[in-house]
PDB file of N, CA and C in Angstrom:
ATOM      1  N   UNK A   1      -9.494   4.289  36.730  1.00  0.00           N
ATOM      2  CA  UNK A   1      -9.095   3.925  35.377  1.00  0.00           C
ATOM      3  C   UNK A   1      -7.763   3.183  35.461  1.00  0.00           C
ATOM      4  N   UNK A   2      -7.822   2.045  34.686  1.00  0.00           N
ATOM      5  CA  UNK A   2      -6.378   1.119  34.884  1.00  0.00           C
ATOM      6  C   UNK A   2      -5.042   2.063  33.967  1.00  0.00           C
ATOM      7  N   UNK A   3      -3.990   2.078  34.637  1.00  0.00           N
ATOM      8  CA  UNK A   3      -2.680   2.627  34.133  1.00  0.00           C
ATOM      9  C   UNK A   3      -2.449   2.761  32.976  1.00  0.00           C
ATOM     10  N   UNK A   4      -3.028   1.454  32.203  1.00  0.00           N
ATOM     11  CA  UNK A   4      -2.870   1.356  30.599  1.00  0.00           C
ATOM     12  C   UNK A   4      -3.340   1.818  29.614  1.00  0.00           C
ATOM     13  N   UNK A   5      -4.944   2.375  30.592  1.00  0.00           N
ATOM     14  CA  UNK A   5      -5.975   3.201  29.564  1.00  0.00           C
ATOM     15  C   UNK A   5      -6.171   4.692  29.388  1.00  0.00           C
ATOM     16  N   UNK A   6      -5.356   4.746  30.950  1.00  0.00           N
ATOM     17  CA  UNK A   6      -4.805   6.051  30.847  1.00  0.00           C
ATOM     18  C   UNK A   6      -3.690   6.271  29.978  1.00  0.00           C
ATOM     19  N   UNK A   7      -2.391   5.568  29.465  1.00  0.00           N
ATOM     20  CA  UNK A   7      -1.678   5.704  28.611  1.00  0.00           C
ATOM     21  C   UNK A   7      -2.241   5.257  27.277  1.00  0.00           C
ATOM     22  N   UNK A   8      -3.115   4.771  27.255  1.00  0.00           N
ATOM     23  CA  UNK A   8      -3.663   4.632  25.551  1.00  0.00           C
ATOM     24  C   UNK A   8      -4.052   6.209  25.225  1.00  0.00           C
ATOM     25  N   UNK A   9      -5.058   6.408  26.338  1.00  0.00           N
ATOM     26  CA  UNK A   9      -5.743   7.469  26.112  1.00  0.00           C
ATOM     27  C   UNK A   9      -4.954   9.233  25.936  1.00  0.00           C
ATOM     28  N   UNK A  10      -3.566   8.786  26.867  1.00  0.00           N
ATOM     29  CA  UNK A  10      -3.624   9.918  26.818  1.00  0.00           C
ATOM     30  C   UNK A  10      -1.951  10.102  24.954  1.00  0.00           C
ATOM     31  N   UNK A  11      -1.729   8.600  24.415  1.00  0.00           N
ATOM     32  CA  UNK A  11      -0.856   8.563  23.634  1.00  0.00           C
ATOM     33  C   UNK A  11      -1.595   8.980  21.830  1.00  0.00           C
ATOM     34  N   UNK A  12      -3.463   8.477  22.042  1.00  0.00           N
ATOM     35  CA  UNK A  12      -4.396   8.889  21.606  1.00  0.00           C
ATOM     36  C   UNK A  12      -4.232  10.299  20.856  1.00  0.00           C
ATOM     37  N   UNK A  13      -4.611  10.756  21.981  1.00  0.00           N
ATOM     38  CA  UNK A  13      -5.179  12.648  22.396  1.00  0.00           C
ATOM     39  C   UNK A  13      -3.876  12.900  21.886  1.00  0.00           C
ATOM     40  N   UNK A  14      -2.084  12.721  21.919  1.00  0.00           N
ATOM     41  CA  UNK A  14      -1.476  13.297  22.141  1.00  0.00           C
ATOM     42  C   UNK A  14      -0.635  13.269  20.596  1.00  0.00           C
ATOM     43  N   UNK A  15      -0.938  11.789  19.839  1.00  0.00           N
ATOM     44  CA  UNK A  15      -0.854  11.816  18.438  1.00  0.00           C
ATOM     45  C   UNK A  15      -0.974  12.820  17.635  1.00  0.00           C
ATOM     46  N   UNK A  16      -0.392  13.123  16.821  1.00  0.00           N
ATOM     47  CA  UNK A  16      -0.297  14.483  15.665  1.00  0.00           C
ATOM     48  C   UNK A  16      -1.725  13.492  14.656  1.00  0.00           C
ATOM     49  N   UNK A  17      -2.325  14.505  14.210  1.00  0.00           N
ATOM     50  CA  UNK A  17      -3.303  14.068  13.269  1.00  0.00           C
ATOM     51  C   UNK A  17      -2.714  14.031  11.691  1.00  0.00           C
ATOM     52  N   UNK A  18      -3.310  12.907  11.139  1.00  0.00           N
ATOM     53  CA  UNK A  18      -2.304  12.658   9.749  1.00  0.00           C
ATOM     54  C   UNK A  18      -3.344  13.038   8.649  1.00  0.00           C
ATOM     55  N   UNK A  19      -2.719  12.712   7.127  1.00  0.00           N
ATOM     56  CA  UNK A  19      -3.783  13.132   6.308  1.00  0.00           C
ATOM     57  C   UNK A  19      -4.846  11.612   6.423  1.00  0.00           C
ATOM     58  N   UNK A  20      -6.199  12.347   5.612  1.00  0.00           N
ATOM     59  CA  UNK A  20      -7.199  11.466   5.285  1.00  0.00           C
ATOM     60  C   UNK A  20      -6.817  10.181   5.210  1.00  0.00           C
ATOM     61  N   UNK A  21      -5.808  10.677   3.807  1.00  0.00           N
ATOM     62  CA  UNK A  21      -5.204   9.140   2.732  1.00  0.00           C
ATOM     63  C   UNK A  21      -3.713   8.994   2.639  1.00  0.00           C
ATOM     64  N   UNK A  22      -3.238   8.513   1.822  1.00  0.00           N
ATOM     65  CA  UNK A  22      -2.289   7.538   1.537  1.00  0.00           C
ATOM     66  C   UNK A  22      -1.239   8.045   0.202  1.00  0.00           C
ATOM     67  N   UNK A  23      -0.703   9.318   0.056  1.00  0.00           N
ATOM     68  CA  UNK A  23      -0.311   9.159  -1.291  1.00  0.00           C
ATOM     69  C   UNK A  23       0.625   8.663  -2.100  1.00  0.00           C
ATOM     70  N   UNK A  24       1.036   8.459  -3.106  1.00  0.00           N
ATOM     71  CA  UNK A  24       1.921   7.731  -3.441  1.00  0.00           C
ATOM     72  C   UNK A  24       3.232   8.225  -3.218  1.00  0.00           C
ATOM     73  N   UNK A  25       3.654   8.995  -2.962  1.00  0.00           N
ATOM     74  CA  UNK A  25       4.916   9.892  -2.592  1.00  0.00           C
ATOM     75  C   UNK A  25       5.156   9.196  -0.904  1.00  0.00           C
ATOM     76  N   UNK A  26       3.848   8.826  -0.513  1.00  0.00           N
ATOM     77  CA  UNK A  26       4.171   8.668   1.045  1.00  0.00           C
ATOM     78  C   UNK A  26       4.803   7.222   0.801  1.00  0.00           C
ATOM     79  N   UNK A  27       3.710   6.485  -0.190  1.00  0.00           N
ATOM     80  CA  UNK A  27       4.066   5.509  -0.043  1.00  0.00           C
ATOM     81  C   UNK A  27       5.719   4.483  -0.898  1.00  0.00           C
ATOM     82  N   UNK A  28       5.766   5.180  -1.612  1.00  0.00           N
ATOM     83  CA  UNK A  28       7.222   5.044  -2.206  1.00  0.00           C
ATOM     84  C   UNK A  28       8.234   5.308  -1.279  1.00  0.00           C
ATOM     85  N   UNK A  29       8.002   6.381  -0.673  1.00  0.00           N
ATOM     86  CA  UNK A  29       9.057   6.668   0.425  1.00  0.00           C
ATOM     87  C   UNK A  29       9.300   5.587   1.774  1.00  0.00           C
ATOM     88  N   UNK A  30       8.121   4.677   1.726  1.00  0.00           N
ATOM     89  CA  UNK A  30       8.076   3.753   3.014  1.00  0.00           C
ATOM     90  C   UNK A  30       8.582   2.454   2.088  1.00  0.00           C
ATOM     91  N   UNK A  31       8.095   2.131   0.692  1.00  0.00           N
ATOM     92  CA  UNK A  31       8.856   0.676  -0.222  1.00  0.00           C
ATOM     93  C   UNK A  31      10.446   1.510  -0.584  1.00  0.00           C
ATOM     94  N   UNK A  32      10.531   2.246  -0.277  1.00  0.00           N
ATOM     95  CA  UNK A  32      12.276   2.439  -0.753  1.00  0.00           C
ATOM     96  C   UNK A  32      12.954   2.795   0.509  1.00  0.00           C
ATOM     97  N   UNK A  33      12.926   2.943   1.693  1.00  0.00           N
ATOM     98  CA  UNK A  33      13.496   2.883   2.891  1.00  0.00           C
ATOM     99  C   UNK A  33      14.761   2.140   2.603  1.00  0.00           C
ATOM    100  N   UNK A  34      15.660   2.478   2.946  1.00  0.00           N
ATOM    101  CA  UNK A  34      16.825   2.229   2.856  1.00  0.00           C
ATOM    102  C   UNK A  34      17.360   0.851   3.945  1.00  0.00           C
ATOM    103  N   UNK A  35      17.803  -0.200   3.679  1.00  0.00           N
ATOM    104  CA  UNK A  35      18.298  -1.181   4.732  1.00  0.00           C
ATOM    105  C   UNK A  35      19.366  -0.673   5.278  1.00  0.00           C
ATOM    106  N   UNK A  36      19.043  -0.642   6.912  1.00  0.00           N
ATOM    107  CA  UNK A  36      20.301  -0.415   7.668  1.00  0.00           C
ATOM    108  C   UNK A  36      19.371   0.912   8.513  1.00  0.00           C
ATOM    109  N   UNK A  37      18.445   1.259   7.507  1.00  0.00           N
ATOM    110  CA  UNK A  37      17.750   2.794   8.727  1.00  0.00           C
ATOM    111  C   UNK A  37      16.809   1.894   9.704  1.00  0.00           C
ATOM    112  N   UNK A  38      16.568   2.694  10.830  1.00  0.00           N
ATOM    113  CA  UNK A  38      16.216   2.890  11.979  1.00  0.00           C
ATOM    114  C   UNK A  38      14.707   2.032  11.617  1.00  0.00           C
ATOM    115  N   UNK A  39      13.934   2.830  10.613  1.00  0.00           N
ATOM    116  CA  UNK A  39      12.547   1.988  10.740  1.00  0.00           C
ATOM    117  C   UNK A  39      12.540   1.035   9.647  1.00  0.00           C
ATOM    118  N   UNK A  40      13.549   0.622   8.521  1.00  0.00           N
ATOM    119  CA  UNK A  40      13.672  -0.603   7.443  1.00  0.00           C
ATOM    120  C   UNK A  40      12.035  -1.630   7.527  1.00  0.00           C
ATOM    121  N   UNK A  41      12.470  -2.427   8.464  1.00  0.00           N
ATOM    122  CA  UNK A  41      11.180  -3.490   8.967  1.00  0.00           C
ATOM    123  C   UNK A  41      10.251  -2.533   9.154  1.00  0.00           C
ATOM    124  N   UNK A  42       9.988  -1.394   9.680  1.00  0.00           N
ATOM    125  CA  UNK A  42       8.512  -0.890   9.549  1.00  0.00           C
ATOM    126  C   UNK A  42       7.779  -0.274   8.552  1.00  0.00           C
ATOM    127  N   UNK A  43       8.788   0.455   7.968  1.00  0.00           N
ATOM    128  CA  UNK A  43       8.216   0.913   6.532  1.00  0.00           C
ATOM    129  C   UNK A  43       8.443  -0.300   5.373  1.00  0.00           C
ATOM    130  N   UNK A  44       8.921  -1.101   5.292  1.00  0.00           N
ATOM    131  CA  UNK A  44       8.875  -2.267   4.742  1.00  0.00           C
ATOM    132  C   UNK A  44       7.665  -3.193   4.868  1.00  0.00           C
ATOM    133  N   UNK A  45       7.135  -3.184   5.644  1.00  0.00           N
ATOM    134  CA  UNK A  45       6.245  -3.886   6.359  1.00  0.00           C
ATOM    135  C   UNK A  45       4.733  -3.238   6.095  1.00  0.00           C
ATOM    136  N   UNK A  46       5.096  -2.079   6.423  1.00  0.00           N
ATOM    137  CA  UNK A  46       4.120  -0.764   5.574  1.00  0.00           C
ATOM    138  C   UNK A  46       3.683  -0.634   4.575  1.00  0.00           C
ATOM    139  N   UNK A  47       4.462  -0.725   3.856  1.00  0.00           N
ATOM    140  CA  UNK A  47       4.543  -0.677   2.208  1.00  0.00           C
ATOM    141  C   UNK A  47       3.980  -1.809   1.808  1.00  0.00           C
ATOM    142  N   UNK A  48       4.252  -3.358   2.370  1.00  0.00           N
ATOM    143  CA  UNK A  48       4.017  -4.413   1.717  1.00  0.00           C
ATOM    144  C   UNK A  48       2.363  -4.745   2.094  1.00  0.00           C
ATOM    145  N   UNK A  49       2.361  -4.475   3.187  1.00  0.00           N
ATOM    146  CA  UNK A  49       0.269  -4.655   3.845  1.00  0.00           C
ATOM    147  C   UNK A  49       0.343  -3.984   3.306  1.00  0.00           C
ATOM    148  N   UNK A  50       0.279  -2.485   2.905  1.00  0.00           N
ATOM    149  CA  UNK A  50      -1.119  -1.696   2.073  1.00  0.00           C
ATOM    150  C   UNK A  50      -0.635  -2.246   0.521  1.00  0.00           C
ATOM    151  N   UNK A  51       0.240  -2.535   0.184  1.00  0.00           N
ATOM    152  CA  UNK A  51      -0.215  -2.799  -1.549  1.00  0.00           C
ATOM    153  C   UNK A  51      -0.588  -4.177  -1.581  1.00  0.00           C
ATOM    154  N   UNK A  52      -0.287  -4.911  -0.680  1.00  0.00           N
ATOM    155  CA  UNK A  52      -1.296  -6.703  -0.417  1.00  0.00           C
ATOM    156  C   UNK A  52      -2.517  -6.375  -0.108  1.00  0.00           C
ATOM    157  N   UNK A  53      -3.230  -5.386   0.608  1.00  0.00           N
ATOM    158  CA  UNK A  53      -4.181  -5.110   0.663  1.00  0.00           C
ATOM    159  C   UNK A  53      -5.067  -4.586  -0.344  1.00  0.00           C
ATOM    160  N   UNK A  54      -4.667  -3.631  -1.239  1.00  0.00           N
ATOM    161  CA  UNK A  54      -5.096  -3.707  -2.481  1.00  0.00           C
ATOM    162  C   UNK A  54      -5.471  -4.281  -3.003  1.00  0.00           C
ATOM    163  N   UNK A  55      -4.112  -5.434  -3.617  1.00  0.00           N
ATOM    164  CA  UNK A  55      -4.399  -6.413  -4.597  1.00  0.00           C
ATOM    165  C   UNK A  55      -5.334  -7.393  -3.958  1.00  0.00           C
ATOM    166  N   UNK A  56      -6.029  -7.478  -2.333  1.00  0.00           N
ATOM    167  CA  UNK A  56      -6.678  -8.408  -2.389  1.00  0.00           C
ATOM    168  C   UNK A  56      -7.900  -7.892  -2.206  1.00  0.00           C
ATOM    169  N   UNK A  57      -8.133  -6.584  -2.666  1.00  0.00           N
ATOM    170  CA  UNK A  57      -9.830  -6.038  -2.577  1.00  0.00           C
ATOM    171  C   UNK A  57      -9.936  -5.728  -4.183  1.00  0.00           C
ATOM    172  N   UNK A  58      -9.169  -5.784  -4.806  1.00  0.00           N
ATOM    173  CA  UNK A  58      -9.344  -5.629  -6.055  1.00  0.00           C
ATOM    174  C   UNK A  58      -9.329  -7.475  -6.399  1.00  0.00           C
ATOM    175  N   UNK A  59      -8.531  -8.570  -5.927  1.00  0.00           N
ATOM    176  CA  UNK A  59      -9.463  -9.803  -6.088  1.00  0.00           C
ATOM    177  C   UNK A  59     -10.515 -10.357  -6.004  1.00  0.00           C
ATOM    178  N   UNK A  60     -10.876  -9.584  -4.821  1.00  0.00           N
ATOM    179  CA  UNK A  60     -12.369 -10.128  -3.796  1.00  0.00           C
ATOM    180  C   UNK A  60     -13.141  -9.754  -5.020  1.00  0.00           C
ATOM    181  N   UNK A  61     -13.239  -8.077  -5.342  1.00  0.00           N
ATOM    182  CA  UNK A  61     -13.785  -7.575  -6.299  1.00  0.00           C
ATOM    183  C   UNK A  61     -14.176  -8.324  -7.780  1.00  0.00           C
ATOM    184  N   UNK A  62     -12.832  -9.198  -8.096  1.00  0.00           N
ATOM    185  CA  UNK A  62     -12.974  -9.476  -9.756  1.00  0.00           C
ATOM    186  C   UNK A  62     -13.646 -10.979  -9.346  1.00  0.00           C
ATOM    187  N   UNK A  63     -13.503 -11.721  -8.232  1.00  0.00           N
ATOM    188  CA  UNK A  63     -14.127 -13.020  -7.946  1.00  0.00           C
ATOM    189  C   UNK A  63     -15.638 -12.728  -8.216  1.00  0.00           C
ATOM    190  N   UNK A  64     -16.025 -11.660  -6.764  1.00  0.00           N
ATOM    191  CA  UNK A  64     -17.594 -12.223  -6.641  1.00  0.00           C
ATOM    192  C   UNK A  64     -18.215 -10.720  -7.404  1.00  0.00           C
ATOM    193  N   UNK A  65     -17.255 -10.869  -8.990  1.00  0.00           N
ATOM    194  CA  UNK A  65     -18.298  -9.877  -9.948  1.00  0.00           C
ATOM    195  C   UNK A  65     -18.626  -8.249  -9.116  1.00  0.00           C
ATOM    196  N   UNK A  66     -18.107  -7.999  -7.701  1.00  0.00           N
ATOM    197  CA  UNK A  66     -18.822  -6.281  -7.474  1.00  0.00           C
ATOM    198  C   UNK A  66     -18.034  -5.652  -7.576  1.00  0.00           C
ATOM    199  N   UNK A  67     -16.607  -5.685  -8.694  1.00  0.00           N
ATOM    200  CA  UNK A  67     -16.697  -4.660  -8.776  1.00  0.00           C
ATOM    201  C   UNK A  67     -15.957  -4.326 -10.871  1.00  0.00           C
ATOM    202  N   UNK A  68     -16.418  -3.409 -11.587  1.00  0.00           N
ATOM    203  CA  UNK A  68     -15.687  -3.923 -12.848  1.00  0.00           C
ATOM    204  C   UNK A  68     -14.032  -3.200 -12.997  1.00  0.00           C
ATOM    205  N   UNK A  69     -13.390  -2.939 -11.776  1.00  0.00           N
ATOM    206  CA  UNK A  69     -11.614  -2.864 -11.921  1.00  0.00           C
ATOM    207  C   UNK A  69     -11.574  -4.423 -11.950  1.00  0.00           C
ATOM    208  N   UNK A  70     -10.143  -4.065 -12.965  1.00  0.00           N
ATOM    209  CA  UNK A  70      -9.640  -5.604 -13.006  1.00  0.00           C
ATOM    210  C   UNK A  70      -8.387  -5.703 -13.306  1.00  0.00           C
ATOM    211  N   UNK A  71      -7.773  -6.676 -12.458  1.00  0.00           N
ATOM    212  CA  UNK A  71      -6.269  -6.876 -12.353  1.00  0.00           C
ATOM    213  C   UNK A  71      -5.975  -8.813 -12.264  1.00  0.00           C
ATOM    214  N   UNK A  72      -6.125  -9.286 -12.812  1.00  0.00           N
ATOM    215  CA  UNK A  72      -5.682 -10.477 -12.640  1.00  0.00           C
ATOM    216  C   UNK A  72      -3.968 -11.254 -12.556  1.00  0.00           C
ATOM    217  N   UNK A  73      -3.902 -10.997 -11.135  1.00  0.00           N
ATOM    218  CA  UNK A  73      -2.677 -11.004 -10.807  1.00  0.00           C
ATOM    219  C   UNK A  73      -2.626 -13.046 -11.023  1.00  0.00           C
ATOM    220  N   UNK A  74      -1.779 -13.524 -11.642  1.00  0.00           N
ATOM    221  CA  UNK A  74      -1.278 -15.320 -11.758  1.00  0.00           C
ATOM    222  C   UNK A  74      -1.139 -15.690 -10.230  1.00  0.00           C
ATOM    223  N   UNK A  75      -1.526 -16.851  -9.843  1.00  0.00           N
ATOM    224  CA  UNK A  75      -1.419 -17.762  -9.152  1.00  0.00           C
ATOM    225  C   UNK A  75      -0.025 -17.485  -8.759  1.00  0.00           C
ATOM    226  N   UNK A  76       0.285 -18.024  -7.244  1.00  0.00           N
ATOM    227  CA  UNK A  76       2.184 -17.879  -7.659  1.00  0.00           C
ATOM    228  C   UNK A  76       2.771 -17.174  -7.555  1.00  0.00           C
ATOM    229  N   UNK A  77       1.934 -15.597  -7.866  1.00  0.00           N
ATOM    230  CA  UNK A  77       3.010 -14.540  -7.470  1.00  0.00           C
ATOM    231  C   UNK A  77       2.590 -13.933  -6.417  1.00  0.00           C
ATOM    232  N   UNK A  78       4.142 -14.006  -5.847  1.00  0.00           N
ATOM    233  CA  UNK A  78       4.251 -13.563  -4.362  1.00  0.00           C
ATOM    234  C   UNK A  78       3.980 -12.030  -4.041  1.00  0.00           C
ATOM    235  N   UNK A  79       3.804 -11.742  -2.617  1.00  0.00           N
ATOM    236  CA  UNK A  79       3.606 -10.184  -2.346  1.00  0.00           C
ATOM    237  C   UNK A  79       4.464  -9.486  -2.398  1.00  0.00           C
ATOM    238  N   UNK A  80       5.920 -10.093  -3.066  1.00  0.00           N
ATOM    239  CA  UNK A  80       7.418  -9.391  -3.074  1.00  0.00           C
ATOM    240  C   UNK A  80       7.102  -8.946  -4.513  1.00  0.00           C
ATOM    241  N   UNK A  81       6.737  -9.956  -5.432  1.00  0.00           N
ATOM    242  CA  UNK A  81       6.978  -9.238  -6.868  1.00  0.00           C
ATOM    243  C   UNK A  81       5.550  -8.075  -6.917  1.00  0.00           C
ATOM    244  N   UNK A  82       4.749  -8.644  -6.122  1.00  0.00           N
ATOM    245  CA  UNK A  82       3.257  -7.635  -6.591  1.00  0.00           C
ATOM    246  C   UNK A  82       4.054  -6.171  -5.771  1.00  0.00           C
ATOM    247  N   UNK A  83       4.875  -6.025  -4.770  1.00  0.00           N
ATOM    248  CA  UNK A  83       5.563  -4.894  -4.652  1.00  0.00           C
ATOM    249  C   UNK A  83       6.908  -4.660  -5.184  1.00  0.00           C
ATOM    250  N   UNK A  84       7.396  -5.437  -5.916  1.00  0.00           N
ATOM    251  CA  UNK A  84       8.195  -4.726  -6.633  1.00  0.00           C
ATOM    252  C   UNK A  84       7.437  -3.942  -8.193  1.00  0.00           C
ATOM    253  N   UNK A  85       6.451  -4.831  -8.996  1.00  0.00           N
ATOM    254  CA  UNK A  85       5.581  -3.779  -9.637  1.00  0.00           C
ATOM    255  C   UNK A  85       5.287  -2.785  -9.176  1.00  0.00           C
ATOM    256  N   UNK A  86       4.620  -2.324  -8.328  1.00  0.00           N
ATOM    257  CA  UNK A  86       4.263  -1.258  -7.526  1.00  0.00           C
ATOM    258  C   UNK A  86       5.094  -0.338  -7.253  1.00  0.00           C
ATOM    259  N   UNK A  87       6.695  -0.420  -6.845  1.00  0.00           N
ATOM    260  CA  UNK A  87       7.719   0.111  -6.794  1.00  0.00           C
ATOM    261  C   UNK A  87       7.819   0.395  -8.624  1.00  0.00           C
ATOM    262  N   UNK A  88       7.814  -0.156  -8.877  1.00  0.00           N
ATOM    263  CA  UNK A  88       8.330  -0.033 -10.623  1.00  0.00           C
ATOM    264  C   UNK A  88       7.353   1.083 -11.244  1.00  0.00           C
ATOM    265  N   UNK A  89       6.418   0.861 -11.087  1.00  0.00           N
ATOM    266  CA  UNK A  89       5.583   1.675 -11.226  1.00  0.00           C
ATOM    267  C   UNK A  89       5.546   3.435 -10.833  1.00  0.00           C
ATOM    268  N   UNK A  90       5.877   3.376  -9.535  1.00  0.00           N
ATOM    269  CA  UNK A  90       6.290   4.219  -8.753  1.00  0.00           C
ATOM    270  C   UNK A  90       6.728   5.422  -9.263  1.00  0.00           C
ATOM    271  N   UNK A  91       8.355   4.548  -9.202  1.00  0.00           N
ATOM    272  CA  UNK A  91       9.516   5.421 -10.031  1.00  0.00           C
ATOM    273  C   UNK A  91       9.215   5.792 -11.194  1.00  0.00           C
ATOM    274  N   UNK A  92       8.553   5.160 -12.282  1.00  0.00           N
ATOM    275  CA  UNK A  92       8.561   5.248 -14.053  1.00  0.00           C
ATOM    276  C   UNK A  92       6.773   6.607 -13.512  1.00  0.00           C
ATOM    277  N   UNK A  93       6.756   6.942 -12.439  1.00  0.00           N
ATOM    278  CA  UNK A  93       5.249   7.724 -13.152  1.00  0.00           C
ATOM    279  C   UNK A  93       5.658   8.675 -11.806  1.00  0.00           C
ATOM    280  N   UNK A  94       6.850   8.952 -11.852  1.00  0.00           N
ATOM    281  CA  UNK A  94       7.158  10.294 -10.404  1.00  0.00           C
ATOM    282  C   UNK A  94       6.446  10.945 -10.796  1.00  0.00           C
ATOM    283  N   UNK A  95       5.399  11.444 -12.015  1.00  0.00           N
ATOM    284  CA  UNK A  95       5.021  12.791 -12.219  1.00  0.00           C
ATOM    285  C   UNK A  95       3.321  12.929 -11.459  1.00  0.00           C
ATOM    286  N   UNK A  96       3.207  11.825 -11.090  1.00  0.00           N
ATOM    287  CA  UNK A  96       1.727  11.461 -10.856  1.00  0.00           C
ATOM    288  C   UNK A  96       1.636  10.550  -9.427  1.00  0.00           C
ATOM    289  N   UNK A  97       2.949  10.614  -8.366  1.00  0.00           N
ATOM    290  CA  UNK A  97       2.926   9.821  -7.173  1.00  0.00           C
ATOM    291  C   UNK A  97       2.112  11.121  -6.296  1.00  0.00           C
ATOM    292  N   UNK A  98       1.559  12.057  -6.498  1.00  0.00           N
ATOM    293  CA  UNK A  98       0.824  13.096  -5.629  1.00  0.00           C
ATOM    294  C   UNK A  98      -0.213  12.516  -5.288  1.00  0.00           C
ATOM    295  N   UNK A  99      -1.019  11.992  -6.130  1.00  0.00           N
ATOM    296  CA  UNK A  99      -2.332  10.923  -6.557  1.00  0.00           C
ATOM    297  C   UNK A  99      -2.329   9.590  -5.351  1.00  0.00           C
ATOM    298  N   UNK A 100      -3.181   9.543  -4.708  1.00  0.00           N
ATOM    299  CA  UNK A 100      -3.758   8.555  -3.941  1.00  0.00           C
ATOM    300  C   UNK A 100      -2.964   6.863  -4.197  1.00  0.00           C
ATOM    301  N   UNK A 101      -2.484   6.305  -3.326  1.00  0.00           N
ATOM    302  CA  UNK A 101      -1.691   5.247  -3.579  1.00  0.00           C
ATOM    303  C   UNK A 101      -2.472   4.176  -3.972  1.00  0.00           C
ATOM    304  N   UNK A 102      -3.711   4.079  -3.090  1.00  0.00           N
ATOM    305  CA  UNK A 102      -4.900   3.478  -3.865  1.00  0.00           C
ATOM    306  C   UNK A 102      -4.973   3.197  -5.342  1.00  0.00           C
ATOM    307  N   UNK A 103      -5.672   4.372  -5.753  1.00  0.00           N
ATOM    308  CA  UNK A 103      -5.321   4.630  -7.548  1.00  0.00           C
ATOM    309  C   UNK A 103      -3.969   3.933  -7.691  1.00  0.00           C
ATOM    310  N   UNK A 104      -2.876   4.339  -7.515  1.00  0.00           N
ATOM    311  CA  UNK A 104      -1.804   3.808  -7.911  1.00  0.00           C
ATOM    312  C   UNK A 104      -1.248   2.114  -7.692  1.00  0.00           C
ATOM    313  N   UNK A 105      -1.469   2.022  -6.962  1.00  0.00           N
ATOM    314  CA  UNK A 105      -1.385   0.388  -7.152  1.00  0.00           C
ATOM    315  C   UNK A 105      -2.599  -0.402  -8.106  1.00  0.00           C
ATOM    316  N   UNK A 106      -3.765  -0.061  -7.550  1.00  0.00           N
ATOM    317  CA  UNK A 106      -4.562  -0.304  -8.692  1.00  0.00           C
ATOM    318  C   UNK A 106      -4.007   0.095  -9.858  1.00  0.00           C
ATOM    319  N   UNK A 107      -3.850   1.058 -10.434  1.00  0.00           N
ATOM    320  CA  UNK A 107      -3.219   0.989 -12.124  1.00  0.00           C
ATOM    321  C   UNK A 107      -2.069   0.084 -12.164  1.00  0.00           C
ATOM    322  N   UNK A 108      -1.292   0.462 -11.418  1.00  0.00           N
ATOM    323  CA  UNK A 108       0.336  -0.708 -11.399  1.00  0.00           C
ATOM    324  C   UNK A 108      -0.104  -2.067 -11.857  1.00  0.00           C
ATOM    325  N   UNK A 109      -1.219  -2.705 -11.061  1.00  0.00           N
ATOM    326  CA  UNK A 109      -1.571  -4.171 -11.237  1.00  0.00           C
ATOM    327  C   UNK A 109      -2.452  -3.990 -12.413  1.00  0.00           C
ATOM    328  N   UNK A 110      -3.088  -3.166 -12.672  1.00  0.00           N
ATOM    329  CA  UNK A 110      -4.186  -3.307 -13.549  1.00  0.00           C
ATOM    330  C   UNK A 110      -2.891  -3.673 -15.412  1.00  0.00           C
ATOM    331  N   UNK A 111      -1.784  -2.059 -15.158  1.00  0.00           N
ATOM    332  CA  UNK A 111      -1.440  -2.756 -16.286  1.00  0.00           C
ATOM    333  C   UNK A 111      -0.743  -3.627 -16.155  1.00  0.00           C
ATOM    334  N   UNK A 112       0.057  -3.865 -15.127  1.00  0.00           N
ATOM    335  CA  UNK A 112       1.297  -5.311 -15.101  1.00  0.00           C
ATOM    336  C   UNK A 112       0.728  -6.852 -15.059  1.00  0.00           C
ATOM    337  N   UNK A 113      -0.899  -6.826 -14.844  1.00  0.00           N
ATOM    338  CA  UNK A 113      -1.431  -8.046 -15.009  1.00  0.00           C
ATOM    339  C   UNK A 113      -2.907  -7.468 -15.213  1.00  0.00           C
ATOM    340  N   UNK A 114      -3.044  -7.714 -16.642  1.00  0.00           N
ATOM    341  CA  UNK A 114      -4.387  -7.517 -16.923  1.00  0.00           C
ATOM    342  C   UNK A 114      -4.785  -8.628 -17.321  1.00  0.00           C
ATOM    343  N   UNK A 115      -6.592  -8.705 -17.314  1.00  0.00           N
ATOM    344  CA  UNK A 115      -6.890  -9.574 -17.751  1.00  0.00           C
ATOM    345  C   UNK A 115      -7.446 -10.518 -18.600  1.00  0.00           C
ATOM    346  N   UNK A 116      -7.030 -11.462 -19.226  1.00  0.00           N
ATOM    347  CA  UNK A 116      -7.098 -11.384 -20.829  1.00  0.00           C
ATOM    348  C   UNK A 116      -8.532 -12.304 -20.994  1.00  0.00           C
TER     349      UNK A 116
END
């Protein structure tokens, strides 16, 4: 076995197992990382793919009709403001970040750009 697959394998096996999902508590905590800490760029980076990822399965969705969520985010806006909604969101509904981040960005976009 080559050196490397033995260290995949054994960094694999040796990983702590995480939850299922994603909740919004996790994920607020990775868009509000503080600049200047240790992982900034990674939880930054974190934060911004999974709520770009969202908003673009909830596009795919409202394009080719499969699915009826709907968020019609404008032309133009960047993946900074679609996470600063998301952040905004965040904070104004602490009572309900327990809830799947999924759900939660979906509602964030659904009400900050609905579609008329």
């Amino acid at each position: 076995m080559k050196w490397w697959a033995a260290g995949l394998l054994t960094l694999v096996v040796a990983s702590p197992a995480e939850a299922a999902y994603f909740d919004g508590n996790q994920l607020y905590a990775a868009c509000t990382t503080q600049q200047g800490t240790y992982n900034y760029f990674q939880e930054q980076s974190r934060c911004l793919a999974y709520i770009e990822g969202i908003s673009d399965g909830l596009e795919y969705g409202r394009v080719t009709q499969k699915s009826s969520i709907r968020a019609c985010v404008p032309a133009g806006v960047t993946g900074g403001q679609i996470m600063d909604v998301v952040i905004r969101y965040l904070w104004q509904h602490s009572e309900i970040r327990h809830l799947l981040a999924s759900q939660l960005v979906t509602s964030a976009l659904i009400e900050s750009f609905p579609c008329r």
